[in-house]
N, C-alpha and C. Protein backbone atom coordinates (compact mmCIF):
# COMPACT_ATOMS: atom_id res chain seq x y z
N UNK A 1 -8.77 34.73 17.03
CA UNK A 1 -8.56 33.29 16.97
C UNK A 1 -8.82 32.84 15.53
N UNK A 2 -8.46 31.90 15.29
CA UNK A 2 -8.46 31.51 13.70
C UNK A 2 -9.35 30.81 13.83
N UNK A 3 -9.69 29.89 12.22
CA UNK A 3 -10.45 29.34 12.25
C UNK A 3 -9.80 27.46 12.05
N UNK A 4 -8.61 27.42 12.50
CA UNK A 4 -7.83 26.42 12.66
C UNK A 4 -7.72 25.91 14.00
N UNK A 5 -7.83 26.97 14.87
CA UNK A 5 -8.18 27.13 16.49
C UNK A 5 -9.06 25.96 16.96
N UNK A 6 -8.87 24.74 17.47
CA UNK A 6 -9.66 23.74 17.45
C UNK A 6 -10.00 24.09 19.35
N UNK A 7 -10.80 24.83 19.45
CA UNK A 7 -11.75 25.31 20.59
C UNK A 7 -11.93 23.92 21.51
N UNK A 8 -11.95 23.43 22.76
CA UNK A 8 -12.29 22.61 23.59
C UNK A 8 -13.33 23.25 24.77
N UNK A 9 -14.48 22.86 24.48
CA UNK A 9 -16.25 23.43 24.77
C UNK A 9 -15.57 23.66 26.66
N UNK A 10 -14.85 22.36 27.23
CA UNK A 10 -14.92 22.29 28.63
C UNK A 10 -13.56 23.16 29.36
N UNK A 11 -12.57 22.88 27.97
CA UNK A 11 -11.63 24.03 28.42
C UNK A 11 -10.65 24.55 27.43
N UNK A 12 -11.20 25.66 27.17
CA UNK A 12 -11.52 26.49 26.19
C UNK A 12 -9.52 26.92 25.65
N UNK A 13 -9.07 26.93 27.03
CA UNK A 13 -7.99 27.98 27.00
C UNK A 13 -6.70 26.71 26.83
N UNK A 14 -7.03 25.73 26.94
CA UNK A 14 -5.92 24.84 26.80
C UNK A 14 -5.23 24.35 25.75
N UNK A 15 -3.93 24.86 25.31
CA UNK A 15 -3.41 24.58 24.04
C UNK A 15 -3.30 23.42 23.99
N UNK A 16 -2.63 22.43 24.90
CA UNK A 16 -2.08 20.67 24.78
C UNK A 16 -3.29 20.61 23.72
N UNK A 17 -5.04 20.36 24.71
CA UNK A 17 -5.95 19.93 23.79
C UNK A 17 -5.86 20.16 22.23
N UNK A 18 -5.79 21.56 21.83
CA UNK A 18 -5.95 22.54 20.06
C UNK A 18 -5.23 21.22 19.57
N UNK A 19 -3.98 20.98 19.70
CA UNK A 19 -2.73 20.45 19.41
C UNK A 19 -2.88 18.82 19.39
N UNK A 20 -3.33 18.18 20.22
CA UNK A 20 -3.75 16.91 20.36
C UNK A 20 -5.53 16.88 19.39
N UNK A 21 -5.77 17.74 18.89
CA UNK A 21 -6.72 17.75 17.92
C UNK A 21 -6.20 17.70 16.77
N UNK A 22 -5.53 17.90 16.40
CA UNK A 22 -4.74 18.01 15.29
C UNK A 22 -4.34 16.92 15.06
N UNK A 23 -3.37 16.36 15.98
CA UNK A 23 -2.70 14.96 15.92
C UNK A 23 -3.90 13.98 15.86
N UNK A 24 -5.12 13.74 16.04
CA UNK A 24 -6.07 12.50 16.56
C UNK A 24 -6.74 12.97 15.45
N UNK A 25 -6.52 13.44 14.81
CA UNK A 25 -7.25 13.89 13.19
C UNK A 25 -7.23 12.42 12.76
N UNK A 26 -8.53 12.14 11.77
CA UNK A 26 -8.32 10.54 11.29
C UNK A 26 -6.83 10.28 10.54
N UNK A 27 -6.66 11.46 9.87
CA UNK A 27 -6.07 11.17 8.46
C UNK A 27 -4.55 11.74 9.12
N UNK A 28 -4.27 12.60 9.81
CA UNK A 28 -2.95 13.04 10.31
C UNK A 28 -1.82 12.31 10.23
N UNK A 29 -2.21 10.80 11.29
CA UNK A 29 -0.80 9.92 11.61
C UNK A 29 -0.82 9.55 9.85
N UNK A 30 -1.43 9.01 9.21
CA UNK A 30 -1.96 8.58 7.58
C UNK A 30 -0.70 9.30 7.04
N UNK A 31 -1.26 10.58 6.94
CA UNK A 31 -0.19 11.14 6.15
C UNK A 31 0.95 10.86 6.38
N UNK A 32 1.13 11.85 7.77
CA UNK A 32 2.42 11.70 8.26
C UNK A 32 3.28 10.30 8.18
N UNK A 33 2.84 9.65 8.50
CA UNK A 33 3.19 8.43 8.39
C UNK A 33 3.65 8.09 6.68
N UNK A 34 2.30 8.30 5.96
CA UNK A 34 3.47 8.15 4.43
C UNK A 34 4.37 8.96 3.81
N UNK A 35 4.59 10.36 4.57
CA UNK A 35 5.55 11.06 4.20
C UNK A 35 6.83 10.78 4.03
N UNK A 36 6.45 10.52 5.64
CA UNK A 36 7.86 9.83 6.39
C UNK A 36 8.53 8.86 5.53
N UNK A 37 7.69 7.77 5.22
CA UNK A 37 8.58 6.45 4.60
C UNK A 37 8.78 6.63 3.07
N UNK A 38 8.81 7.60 2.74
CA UNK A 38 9.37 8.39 1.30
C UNK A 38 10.96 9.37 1.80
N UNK A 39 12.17 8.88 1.04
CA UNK A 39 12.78 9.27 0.73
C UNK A 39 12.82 10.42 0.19
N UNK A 40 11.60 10.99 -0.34
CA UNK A 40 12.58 11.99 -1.42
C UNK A 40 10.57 12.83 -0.82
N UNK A 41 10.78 14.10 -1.47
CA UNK A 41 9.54 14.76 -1.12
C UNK A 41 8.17 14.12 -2.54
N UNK A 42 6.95 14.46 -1.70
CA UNK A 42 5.59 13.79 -2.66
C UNK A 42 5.16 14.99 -3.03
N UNK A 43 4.50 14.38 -4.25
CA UNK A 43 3.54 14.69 -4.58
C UNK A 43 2.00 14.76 -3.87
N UNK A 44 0.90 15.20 -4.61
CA UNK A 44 -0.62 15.14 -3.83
C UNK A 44 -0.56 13.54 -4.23
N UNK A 45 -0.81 13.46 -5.45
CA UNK A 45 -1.38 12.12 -6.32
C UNK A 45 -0.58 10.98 -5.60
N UNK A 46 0.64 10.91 -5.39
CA UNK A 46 1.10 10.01 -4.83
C UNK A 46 1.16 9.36 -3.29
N UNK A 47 0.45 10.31 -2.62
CA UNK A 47 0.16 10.80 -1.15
C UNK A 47 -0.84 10.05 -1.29
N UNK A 48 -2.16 10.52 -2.01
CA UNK A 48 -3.66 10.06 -2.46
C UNK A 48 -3.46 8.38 -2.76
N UNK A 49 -2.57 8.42 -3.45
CA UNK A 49 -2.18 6.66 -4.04
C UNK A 49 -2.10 5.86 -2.30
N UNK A 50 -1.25 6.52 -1.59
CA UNK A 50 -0.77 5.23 -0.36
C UNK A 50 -1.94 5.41 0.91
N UNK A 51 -3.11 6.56 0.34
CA UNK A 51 -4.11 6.61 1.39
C UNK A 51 -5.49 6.82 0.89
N UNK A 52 -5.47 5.76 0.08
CA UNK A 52 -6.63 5.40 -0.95
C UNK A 52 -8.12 5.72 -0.23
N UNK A 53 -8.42 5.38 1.23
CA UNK A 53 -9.58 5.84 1.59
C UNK A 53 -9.90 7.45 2.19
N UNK A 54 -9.07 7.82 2.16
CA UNK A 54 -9.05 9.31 1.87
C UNK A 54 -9.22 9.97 0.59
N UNK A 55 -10.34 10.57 1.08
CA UNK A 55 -11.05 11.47 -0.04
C UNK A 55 -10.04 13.03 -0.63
N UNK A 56 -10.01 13.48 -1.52
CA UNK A 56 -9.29 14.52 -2.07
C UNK A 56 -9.26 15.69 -0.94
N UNK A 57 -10.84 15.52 -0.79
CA UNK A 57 -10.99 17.14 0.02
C UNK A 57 -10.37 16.57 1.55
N UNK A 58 -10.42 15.51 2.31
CA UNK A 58 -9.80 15.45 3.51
C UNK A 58 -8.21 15.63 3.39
N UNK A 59 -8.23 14.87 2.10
CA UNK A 59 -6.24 14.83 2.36
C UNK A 59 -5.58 16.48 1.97
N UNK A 60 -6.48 16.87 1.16
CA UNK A 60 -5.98 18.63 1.56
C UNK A 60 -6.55 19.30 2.74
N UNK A 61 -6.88 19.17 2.99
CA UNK A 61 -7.38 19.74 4.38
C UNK A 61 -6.25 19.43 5.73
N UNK A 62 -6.21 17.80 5.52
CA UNK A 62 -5.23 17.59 6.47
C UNK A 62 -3.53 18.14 5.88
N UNK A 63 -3.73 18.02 4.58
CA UNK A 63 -2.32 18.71 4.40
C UNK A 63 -1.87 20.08 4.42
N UNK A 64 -2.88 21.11 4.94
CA UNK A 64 -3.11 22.58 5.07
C UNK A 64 -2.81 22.46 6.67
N UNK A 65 -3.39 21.63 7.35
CA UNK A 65 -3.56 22.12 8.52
C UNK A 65 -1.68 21.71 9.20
N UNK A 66 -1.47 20.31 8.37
CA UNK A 66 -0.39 20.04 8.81
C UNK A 66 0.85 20.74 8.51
N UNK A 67 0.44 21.84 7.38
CA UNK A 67 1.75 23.02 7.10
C UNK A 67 1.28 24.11 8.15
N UNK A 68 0.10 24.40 8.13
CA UNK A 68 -0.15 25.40 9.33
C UNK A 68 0.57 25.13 10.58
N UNK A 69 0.52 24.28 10.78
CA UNK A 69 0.99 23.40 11.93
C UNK A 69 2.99 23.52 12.14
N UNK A 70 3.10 23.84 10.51
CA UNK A 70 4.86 23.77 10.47
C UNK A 70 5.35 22.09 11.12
N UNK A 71 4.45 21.40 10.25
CA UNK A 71 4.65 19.80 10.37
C UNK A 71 5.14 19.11 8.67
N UNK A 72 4.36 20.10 8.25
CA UNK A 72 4.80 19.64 6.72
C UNK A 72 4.96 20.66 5.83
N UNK A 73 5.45 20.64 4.77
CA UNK A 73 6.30 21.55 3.95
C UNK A 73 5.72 21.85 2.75
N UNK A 74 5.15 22.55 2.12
CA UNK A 74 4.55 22.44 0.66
C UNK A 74 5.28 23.46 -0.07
N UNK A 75 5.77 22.75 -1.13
CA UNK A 75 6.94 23.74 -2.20
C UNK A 75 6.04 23.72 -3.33
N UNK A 76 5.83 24.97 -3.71
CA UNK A 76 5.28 24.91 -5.10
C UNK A 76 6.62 25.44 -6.32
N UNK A 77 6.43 24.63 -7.32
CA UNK A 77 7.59 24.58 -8.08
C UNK A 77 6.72 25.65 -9.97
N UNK A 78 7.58 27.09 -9.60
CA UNK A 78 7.45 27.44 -11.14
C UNK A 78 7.16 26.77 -12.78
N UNK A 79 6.42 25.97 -12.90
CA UNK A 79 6.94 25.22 -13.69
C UNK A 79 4.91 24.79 -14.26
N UNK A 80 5.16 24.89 -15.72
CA UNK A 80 4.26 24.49 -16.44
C UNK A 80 4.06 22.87 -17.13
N UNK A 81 2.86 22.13 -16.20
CA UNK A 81 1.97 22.30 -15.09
C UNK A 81 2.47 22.98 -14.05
N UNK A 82 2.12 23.23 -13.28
CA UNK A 82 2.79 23.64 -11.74
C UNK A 82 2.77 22.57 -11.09
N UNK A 83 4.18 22.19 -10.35
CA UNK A 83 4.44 21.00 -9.73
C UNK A 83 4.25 21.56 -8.32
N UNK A 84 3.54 20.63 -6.97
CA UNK A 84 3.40 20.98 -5.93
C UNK A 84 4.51 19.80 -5.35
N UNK A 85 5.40 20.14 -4.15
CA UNK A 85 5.68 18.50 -3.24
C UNK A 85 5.44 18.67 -1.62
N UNK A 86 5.09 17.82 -1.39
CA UNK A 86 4.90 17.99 0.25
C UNK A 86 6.27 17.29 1.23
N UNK A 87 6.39 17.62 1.88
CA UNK A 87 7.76 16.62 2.89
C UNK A 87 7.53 17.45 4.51
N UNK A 88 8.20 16.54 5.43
CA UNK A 88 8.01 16.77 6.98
C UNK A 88 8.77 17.61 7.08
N UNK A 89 8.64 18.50 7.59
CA UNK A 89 9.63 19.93 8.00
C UNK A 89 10.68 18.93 9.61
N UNK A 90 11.54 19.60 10.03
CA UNK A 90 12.30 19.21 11.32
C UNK A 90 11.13 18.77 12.51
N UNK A 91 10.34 19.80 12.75
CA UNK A 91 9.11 19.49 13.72
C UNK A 91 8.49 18.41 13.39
N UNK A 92 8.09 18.14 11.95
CA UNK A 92 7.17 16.75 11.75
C UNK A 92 8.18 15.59 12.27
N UNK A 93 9.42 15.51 11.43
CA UNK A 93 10.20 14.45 11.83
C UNK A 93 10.62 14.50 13.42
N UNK A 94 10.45 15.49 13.94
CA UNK A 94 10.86 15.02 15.61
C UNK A 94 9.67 14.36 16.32
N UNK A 95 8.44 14.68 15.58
CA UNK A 95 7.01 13.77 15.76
C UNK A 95 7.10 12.43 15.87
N UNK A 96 8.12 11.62 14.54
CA UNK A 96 7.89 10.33 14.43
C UNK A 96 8.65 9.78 15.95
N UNK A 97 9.29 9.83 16.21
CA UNK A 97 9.67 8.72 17.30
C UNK A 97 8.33 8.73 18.26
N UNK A 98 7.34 9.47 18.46
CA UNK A 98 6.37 9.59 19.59
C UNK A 98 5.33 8.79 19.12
N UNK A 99 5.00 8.56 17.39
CA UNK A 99 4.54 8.51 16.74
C UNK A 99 4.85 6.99 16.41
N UNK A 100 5.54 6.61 16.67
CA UNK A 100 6.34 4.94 16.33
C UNK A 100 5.95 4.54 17.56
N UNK A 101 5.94 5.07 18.61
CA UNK A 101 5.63 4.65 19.80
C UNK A 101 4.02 4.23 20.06
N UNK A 102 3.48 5.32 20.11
CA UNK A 102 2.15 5.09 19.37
C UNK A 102 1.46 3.91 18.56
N UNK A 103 2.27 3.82 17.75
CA UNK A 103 1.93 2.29 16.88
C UNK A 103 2.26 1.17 17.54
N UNK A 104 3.92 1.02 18.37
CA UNK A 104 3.76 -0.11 19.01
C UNK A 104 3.19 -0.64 19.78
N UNK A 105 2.61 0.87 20.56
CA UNK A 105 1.56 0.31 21.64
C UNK A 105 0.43 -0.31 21.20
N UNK A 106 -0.20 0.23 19.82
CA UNK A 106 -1.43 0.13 19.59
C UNK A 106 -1.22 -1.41 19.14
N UNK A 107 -0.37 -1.87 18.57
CA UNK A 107 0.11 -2.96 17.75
C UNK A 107 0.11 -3.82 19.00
N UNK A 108 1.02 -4.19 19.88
CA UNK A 108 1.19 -4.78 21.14
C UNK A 108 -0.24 -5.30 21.73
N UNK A 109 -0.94 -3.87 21.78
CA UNK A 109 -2.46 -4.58 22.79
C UNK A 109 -3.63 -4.61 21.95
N UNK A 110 -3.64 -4.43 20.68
CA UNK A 110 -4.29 -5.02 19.63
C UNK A 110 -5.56 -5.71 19.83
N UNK A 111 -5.07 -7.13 20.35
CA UNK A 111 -5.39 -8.38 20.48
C UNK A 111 -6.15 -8.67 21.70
N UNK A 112 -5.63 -8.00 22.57
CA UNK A 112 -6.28 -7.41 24.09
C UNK A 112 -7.68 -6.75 23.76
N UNK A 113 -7.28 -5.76 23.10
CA UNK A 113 -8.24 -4.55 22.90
C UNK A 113 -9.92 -5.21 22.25
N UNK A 114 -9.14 -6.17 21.10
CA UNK A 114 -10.60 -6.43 20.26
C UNK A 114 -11.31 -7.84 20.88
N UNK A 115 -10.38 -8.56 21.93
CA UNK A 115 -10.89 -9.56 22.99
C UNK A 115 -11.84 -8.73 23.88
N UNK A 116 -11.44 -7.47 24.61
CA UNK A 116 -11.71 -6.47 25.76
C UNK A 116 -13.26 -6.00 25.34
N UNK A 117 -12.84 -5.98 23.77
CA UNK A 117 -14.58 -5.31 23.25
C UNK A 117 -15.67 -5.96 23.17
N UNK A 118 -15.32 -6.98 22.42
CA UNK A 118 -16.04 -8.05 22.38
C UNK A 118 -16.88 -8.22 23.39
N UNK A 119 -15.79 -8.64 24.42
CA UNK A 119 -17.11 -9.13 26.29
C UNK A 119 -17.47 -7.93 26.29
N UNK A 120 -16.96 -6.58 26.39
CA UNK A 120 -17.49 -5.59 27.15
C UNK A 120 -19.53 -5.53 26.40
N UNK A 121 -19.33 -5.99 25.01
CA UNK A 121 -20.38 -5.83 23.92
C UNK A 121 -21.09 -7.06 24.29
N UNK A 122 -20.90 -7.96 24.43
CA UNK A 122 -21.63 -9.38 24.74
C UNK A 122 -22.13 -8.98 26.49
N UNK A 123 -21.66 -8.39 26.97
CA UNK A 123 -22.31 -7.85 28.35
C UNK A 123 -23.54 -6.95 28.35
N UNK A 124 -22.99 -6.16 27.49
CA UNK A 124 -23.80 -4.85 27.70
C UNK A 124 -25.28 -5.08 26.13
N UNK A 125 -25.58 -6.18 25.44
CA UNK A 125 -25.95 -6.42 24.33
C UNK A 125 -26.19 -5.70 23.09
N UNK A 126 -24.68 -4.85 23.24
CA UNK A 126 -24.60 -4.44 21.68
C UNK A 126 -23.63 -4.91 20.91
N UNK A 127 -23.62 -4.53 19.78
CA UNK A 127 -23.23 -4.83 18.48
C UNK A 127 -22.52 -3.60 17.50
């Protein structure tokens, strides 16, 4: 097993879970998401630019796991400096429509959600 193998303590053997670990990564939809709305393939620095609270070492990390993954693409280019670019392979881009979906929902009940917390927190007296 690797060490990419994202293990689930209660059930151990279930890929959906590995896989839905990956995706619920903080920084995952982040990326993915600014890949996507680039035309042309990125750079790190420019990746780093549209996800400013991401730290260097998370956004490579998530960008390793997401080529491991065969979600994203990293070309390293011969060339003095050495130019790196990242872009969504076919698999990443068949992601976004699930992934758009995702947002509308979250977008839609929003408003619900941070009403819902609120009482649930004014009930229970935390903060």
């Amino acid at each position: 097993m690797t060490k990419d193998f994202i293990q689930d303590p209660i059930f151990p053997e279930c890929p959906i879970r590995n896989i839905l670990a990956r995706i619920g990564n903080k920084w995952t939809l982040a990326v993915i998401y600014t890949l996507s709305e680039s035309a042309a393939p990125m750079r790190f620095r420019d990746i780093e630019k549209k996800n400013t609270d991401c730290s260097q070492k998370m956004l490579t990390q998530t960008l390793r796991g997401l080529e491991a993954d065969g979600l994203v693409q990293r070309t390293v280019f011969a060339e003095m400096p050495p130019r790196v670019e990242y872009s969504l392979t076919e698999r990443g881009r068949s992601f976004l429509p699930i992934m758009q979906q995702l947002m509308d929902w979250a977008y839609s009940n929003l408003h619900d959600i941070i009403v819902d917390r609120e009482h649930y927190y004014e009930q229970v007296g935390e903060h």
